[in-house]
C-alpha atoms as a PDB file:
ATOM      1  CA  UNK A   1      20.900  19.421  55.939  1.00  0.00           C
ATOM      2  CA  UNK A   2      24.185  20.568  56.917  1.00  0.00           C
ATOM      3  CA  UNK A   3      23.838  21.234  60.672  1.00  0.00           C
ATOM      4  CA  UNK A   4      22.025  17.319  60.148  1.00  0.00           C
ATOM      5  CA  UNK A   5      24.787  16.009  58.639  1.00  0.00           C
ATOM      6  CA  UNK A   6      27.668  17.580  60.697  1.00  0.00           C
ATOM      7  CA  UNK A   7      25.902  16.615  64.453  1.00  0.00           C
ATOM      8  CA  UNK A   8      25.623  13.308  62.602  1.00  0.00           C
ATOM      9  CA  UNK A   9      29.496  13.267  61.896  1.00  0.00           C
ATOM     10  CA  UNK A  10      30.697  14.583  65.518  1.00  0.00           C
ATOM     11  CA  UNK A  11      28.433  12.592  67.417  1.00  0.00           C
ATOM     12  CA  UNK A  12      29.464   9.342  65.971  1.00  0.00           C
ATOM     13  CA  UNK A  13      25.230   9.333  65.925  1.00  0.00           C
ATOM     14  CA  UNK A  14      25.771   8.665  61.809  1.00  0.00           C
ATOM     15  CA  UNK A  15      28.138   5.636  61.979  1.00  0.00           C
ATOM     16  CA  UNK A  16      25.936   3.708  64.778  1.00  0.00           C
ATOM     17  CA  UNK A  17      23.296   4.675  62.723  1.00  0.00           C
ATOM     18  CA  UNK A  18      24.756   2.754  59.765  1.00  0.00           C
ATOM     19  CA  UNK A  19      26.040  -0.082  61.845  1.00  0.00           C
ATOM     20  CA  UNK A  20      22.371  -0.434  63.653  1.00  0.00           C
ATOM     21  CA  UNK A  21      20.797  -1.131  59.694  1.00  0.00           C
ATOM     22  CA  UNK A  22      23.473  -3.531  58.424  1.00  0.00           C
ATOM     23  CA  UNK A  23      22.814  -5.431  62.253  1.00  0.00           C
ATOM     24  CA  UNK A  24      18.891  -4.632  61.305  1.00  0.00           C
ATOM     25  CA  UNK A  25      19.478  -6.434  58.048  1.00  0.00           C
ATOM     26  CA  UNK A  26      21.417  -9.518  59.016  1.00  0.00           C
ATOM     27  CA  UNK A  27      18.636 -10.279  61.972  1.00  0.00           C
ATOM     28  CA  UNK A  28      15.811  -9.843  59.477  1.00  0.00           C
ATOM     29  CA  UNK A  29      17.405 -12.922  57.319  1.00  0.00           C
ATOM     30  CA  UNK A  30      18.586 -14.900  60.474  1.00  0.00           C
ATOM     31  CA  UNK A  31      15.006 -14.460  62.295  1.00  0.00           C
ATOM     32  CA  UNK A  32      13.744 -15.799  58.293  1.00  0.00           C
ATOM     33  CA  UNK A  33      16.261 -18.916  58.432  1.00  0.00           C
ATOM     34  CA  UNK A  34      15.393 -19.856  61.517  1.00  0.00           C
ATOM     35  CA  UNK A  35      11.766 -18.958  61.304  1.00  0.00           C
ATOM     36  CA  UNK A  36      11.494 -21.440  58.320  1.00  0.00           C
ATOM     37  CA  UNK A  37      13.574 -24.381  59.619  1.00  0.00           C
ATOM     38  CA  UNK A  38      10.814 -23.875  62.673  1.00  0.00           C
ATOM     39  CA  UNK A  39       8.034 -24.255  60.385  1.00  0.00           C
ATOM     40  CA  UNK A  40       9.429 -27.366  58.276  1.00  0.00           C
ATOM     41  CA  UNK A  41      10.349 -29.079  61.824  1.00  0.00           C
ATOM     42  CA  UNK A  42       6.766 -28.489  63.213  1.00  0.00           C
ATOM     43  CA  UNK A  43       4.670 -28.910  59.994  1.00  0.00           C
ATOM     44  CA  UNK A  44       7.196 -30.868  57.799  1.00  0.00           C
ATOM     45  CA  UNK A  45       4.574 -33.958  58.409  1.00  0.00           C
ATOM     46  CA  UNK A  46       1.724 -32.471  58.406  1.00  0.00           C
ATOM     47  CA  UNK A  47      -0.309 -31.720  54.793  1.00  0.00           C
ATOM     48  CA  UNK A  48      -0.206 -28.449  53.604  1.00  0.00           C
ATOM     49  CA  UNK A  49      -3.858 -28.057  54.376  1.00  0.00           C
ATOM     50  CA  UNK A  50      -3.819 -28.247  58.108  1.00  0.00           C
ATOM     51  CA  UNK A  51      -0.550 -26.164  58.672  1.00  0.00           C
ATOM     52  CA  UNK A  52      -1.865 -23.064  59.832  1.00  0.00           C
ATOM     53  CA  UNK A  53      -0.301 -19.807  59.202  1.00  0.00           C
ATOM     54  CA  UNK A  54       1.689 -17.315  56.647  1.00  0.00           C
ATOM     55  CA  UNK A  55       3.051 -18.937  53.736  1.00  0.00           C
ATOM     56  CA  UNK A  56       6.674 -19.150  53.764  1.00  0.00           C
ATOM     57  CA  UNK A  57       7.019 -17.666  50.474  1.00  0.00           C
ATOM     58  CA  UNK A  58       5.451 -14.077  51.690  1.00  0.00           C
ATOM     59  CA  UNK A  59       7.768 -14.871  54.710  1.00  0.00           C
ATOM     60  CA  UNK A  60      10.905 -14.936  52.820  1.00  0.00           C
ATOM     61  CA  UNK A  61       9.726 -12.392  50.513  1.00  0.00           C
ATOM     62  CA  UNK A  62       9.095 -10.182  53.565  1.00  0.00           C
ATOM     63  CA  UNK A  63      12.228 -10.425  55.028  1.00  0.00           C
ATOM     64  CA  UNK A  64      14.516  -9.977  51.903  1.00  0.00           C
ATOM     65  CA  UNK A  65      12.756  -6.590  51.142  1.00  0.00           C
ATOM     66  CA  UNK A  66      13.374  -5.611  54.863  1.00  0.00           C
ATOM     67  CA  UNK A  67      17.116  -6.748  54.828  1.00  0.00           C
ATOM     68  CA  UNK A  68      17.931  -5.209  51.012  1.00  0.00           C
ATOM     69  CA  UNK A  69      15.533  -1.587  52.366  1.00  0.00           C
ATOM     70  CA  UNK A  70      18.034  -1.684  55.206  1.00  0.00           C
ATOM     71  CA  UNK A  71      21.212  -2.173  53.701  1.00  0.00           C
ATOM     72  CA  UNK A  72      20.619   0.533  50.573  1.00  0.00           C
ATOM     73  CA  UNK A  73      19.474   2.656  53.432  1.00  0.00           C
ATOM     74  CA  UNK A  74      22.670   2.122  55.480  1.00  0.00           C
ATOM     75  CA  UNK A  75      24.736   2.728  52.003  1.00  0.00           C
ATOM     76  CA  UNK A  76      22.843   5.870  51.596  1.00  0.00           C
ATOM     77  CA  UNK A  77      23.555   7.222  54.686  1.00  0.00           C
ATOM     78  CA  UNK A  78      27.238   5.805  54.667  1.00  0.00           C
ATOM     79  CA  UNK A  79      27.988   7.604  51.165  1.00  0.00           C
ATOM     80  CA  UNK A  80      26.057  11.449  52.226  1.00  0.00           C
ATOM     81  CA  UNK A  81      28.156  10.871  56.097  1.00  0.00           C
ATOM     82  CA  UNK A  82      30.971   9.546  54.483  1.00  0.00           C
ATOM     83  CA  UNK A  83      32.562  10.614  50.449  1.00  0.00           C
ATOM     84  CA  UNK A  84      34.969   9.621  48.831  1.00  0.00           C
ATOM     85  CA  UNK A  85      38.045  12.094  49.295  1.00  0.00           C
ATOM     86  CA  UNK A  86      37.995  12.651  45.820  1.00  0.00           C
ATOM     87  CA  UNK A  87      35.150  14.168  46.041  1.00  0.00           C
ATOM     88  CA  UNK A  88      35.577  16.077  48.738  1.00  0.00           C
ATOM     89  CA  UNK A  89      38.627  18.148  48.001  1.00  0.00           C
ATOM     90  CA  UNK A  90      40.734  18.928  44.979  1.00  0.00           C
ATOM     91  CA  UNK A  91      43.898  17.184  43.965  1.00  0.00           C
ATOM     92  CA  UNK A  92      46.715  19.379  45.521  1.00  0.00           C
ATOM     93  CA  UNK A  93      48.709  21.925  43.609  1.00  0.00           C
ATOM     94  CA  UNK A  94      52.185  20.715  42.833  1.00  0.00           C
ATOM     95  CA  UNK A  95      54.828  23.218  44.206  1.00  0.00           C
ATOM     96  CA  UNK A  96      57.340  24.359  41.479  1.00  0.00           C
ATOM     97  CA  UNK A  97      60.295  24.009  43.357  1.00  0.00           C
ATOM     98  CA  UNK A  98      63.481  22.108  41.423  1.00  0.00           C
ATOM     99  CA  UNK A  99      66.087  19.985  43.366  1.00  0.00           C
END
């Protein structure tokens, strides 16, 4: 998981990565938006009967659960590429020098 994580840091692979899933997750809810103001202007007067197709619901369920995957994904990634510097290295040592 190192070598992974280290090709993923010098390659800049691991922060495209990251920004490909936030883009990922703010197409999935624009496709949604405009996928639903599609289906009100085509079927808004028809009956629900005769509108043929997915219900919107599943369709907006859909693509939140795509969109929120995406983003914890990307924040997953972000914080094992990425820790805090806390973390990552200890407080340094305070020299005992006297002015």
């Amino acid at each position: 998981m190192r070598k992974i994580r280290e090709i993923l840091l010098t390659e800049y692979i691991g922060a495209i990565l990251v920004a490909v899933l936030v883009a990922d997750a703010f197409i999935a809810l624009i496709a949604t938006a405009v996928a639903q103001v599609a289906y009100y202007v085509q079927f808004g007067h028809v009956t629900v009967l005769n509108a043929h197709g997915l219900s919107t619901t599943y369709s907006m369920l859909d693509a939140l659960a795509k969109a929120v995957i995406y983003l914890v994904a990307a924040y997953l990634i972000a914080r094992w590429l990425y820790p805090t510097k806390a973390a990552e290295s200890p407080a340094p040592a305070q020299s005992g020098e006297g002015t």
